[in-house]
PDB file of N, CA and C in Angstrom:
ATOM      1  N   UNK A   1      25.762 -13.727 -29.845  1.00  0.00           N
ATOM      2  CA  UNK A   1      24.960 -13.872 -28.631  1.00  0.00           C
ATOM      3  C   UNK A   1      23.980 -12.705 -28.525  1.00  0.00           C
ATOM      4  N   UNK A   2      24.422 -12.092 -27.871  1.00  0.00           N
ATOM      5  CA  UNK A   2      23.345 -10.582 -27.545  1.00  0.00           C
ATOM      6  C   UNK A   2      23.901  -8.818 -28.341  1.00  0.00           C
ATOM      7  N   UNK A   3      23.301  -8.434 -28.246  1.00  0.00           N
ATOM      8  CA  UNK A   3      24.222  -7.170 -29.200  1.00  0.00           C
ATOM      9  C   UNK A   3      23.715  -6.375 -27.752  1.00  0.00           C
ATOM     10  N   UNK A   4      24.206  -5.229 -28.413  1.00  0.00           N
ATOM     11  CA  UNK A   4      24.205  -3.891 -27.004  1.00  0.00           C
ATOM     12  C   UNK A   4      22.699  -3.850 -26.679  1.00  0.00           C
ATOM     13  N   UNK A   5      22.313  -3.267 -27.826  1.00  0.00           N
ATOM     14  CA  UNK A   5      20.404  -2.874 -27.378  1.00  0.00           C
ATOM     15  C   UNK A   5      19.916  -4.166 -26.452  1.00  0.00           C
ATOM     16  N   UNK A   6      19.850  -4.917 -27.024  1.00  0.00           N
ATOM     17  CA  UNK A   6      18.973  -6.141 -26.752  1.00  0.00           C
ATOM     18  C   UNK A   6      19.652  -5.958 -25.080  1.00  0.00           C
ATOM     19  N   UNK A   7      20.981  -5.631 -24.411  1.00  0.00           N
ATOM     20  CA  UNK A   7      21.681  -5.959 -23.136  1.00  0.00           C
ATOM     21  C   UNK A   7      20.973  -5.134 -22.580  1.00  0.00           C
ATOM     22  N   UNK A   8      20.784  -4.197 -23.326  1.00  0.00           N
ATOM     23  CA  UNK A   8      20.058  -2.205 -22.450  1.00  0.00           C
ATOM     24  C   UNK A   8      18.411  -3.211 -22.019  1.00  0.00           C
ATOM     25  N   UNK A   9      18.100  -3.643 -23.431  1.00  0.00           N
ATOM     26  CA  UNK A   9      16.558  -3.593 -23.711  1.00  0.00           C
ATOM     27  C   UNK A   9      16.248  -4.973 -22.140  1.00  0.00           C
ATOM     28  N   UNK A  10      17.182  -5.933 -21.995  1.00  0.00           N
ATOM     29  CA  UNK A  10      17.009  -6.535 -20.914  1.00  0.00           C
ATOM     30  C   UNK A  10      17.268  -5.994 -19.251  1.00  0.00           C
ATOM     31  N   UNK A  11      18.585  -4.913 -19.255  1.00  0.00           N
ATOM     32  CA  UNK A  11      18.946  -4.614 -18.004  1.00  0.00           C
ATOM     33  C   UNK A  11      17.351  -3.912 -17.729  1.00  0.00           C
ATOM     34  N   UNK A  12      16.645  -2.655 -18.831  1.00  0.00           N
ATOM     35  CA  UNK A  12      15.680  -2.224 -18.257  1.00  0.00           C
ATOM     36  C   UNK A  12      14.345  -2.897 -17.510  1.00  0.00           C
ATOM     37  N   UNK A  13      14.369  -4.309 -18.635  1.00  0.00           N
ATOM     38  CA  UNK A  13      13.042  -4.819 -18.401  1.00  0.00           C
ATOM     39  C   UNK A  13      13.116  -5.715 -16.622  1.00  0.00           C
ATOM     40  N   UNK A  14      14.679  -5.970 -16.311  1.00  0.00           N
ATOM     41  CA  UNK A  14      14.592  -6.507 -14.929  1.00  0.00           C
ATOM     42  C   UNK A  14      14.875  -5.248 -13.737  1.00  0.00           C
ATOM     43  N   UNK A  15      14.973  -3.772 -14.194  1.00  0.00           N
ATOM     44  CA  UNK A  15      15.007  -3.101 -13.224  1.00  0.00           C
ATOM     45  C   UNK A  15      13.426  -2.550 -13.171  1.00  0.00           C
ATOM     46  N   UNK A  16      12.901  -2.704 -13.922  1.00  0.00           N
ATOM     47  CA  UNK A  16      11.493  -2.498 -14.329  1.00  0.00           C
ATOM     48  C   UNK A  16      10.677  -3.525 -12.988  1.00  0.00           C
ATOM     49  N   UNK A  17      11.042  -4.678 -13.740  1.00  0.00           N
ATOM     50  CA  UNK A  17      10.169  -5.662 -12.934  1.00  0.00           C
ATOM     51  C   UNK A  17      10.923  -5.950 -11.563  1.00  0.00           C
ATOM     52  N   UNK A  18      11.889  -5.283 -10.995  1.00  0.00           N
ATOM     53  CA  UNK A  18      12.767  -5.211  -9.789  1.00  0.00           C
ATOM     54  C   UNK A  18      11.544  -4.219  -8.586  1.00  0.00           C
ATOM     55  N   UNK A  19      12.095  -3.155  -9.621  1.00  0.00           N
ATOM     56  CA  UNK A  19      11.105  -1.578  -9.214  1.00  0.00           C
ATOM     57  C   UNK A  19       9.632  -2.351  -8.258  1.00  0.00           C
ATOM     58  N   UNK A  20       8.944  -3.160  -9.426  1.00  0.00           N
ATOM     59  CA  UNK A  20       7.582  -3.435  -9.100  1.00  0.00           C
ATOM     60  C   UNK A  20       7.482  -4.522  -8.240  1.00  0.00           C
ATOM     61  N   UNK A  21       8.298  -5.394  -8.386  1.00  0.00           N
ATOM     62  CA  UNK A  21       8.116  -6.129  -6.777  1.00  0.00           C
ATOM     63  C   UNK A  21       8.596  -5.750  -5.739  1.00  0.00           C
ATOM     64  N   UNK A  22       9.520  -4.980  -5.505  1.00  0.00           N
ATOM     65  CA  UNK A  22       9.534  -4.228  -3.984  1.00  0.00           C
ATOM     66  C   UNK A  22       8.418  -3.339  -3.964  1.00  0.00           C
ATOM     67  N   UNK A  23       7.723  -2.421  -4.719  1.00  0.00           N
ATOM     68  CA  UNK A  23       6.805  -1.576  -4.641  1.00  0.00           C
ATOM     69  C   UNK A  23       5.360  -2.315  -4.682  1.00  0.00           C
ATOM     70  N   UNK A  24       5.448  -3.434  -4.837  1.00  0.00           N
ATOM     71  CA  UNK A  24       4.133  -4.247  -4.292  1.00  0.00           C
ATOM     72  C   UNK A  24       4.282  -4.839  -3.004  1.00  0.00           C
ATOM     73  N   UNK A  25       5.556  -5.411  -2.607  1.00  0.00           N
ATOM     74  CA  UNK A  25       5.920  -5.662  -1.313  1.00  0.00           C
ATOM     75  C   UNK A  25       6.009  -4.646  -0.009  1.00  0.00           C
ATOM     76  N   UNK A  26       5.997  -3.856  -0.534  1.00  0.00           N
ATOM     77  CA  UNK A  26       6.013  -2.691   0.391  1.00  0.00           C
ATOM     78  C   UNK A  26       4.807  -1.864   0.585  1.00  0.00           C
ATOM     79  N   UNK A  27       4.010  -1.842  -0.628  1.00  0.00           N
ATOM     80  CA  UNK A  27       2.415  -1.526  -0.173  1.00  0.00           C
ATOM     81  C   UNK A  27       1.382  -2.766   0.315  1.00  0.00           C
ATOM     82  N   UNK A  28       1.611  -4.372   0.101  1.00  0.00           N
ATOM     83  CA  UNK A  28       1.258  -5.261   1.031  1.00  0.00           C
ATOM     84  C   UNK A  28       2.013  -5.093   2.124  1.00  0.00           C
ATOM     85  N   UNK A  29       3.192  -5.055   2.556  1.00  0.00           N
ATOM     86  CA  UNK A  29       3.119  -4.747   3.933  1.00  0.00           C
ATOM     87  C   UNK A  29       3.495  -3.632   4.859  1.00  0.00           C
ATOM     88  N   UNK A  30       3.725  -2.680   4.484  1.00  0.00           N
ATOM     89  CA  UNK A  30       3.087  -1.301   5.169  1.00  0.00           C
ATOM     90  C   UNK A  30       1.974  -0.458   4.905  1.00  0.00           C
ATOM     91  N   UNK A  31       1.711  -0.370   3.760  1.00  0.00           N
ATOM     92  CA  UNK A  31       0.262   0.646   3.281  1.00  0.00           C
ATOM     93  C   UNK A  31      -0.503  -0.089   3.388  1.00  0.00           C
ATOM     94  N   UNK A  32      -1.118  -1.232   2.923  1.00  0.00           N
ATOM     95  CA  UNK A  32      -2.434  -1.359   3.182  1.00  0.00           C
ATOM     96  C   UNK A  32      -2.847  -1.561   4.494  1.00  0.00           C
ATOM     97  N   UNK A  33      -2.132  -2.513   5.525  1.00  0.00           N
ATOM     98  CA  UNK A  33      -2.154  -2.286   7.113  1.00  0.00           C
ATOM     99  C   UNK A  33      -2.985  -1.200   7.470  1.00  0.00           C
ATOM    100  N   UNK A  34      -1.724  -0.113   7.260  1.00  0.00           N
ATOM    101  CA  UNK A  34      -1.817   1.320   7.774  1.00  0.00           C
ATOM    102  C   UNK A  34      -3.069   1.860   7.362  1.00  0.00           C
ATOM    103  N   UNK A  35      -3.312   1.674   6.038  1.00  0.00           N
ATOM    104  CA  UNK A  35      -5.111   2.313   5.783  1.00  0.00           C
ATOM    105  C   UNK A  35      -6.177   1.395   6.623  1.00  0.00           C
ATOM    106  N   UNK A  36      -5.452   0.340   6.424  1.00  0.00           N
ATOM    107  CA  UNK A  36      -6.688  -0.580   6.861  1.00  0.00           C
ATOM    108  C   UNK A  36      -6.763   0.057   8.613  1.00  0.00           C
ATOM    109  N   UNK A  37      -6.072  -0.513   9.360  1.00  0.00           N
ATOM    110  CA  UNK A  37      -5.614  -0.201  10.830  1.00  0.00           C
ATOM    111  C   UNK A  37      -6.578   1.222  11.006  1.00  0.00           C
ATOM    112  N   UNK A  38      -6.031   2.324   9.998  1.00  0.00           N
ATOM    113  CA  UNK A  38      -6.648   3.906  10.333  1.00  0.00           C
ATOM    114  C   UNK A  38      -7.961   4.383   9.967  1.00  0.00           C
ATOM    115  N   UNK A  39      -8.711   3.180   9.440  1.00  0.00           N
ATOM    116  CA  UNK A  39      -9.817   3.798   8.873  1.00  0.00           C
ATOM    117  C   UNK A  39     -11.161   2.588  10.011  1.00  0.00           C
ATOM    118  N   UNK A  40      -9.922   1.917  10.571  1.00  0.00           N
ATOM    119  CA  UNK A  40     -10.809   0.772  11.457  1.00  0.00           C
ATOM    120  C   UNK A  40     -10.340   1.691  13.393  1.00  0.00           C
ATOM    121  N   UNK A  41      -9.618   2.183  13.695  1.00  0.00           N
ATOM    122  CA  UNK A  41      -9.931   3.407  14.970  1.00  0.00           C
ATOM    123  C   UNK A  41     -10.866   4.531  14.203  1.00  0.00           C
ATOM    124  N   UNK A  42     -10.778   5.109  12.956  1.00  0.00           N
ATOM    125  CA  UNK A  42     -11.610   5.947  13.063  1.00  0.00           C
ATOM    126  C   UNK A  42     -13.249   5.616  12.930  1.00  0.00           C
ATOM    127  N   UNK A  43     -13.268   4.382  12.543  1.00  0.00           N
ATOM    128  CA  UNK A  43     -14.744   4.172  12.816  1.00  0.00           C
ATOM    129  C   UNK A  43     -15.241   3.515  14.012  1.00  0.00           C
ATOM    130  N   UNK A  44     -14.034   3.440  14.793  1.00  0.00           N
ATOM    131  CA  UNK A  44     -14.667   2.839  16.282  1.00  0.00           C
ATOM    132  C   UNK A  44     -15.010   4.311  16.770  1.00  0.00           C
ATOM    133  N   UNK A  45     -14.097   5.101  16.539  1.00  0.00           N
ATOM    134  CA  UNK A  45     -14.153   6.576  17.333  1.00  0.00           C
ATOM    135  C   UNK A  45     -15.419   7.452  16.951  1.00  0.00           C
ATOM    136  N   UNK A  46     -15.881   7.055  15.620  1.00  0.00           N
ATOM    137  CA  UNK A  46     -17.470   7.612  15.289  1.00  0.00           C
ATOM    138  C   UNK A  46     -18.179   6.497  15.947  1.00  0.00           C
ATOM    139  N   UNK A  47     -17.992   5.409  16.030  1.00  0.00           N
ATOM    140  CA  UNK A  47     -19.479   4.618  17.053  1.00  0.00           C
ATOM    141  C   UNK A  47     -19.138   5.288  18.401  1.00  0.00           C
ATOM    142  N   UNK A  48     -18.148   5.347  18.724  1.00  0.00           N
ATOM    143  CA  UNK A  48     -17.899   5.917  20.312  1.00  0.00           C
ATOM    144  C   UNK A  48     -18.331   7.272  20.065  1.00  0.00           C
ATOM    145  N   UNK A  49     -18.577   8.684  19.078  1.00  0.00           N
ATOM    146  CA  UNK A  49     -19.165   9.365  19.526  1.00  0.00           C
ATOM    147  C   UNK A  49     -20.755   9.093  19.162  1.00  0.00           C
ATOM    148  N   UNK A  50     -21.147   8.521  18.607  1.00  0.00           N
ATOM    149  CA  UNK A  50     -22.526   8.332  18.210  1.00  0.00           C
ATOM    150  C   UNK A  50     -23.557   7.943  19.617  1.00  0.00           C
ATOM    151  N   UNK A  51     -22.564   6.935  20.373  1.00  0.00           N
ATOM    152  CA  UNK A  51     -23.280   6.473  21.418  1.00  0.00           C
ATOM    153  C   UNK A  51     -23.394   7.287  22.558  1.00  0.00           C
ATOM    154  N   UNK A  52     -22.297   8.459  22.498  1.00  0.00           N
ATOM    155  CA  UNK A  52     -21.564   9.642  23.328  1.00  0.00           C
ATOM    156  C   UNK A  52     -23.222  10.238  23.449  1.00  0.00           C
ATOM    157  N   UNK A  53     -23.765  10.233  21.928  1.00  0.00           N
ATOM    158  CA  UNK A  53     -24.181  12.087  21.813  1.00  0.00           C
ATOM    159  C   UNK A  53     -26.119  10.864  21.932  1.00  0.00           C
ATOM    160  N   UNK A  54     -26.183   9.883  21.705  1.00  0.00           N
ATOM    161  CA  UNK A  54     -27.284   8.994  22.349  1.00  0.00           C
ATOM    162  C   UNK A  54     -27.738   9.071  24.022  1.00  0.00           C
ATOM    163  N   UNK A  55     -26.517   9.068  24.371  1.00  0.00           N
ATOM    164  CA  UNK A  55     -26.549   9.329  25.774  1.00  0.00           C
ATOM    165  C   UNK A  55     -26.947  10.446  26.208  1.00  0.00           C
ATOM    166  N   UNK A  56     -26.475  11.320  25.879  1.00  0.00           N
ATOM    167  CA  UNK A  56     -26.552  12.979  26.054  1.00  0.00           C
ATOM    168  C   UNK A  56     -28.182  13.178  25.713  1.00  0.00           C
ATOM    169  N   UNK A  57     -28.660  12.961  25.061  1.00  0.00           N
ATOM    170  CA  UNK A  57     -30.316  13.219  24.480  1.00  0.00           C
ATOM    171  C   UNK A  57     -31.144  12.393  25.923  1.00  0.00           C
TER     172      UNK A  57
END
């Protein structure tokens, strides 16, 4: 059937590809949000001062 290596050479290749679908699942749904979410207040917060310092003039 299988010899030792070939058992190693498989346990790695599914902790391998284990590893990488939680670590894609987890940057689709917490990291990219989070960049997305933080880079969308900080550009409301530069139109809100832009219009701040429009006013002021």
């Amino acid at each position: 059937m299988f010899e030792f290596d070939q058992y190693l050479g498989f346990l790695a290749f599914l902790t391998i590809l284990t590893i990488g679908f939680w670590l894609m699942i987890f940057l689709v749904t917490f990291v990219v949000p989070y960049w997305i979410g933080g880079s969308l207040i900080e550009r409301i917060n530069e139109i809100r001062e832009e219009r701040k310092a429009k006013l002021e003039n």
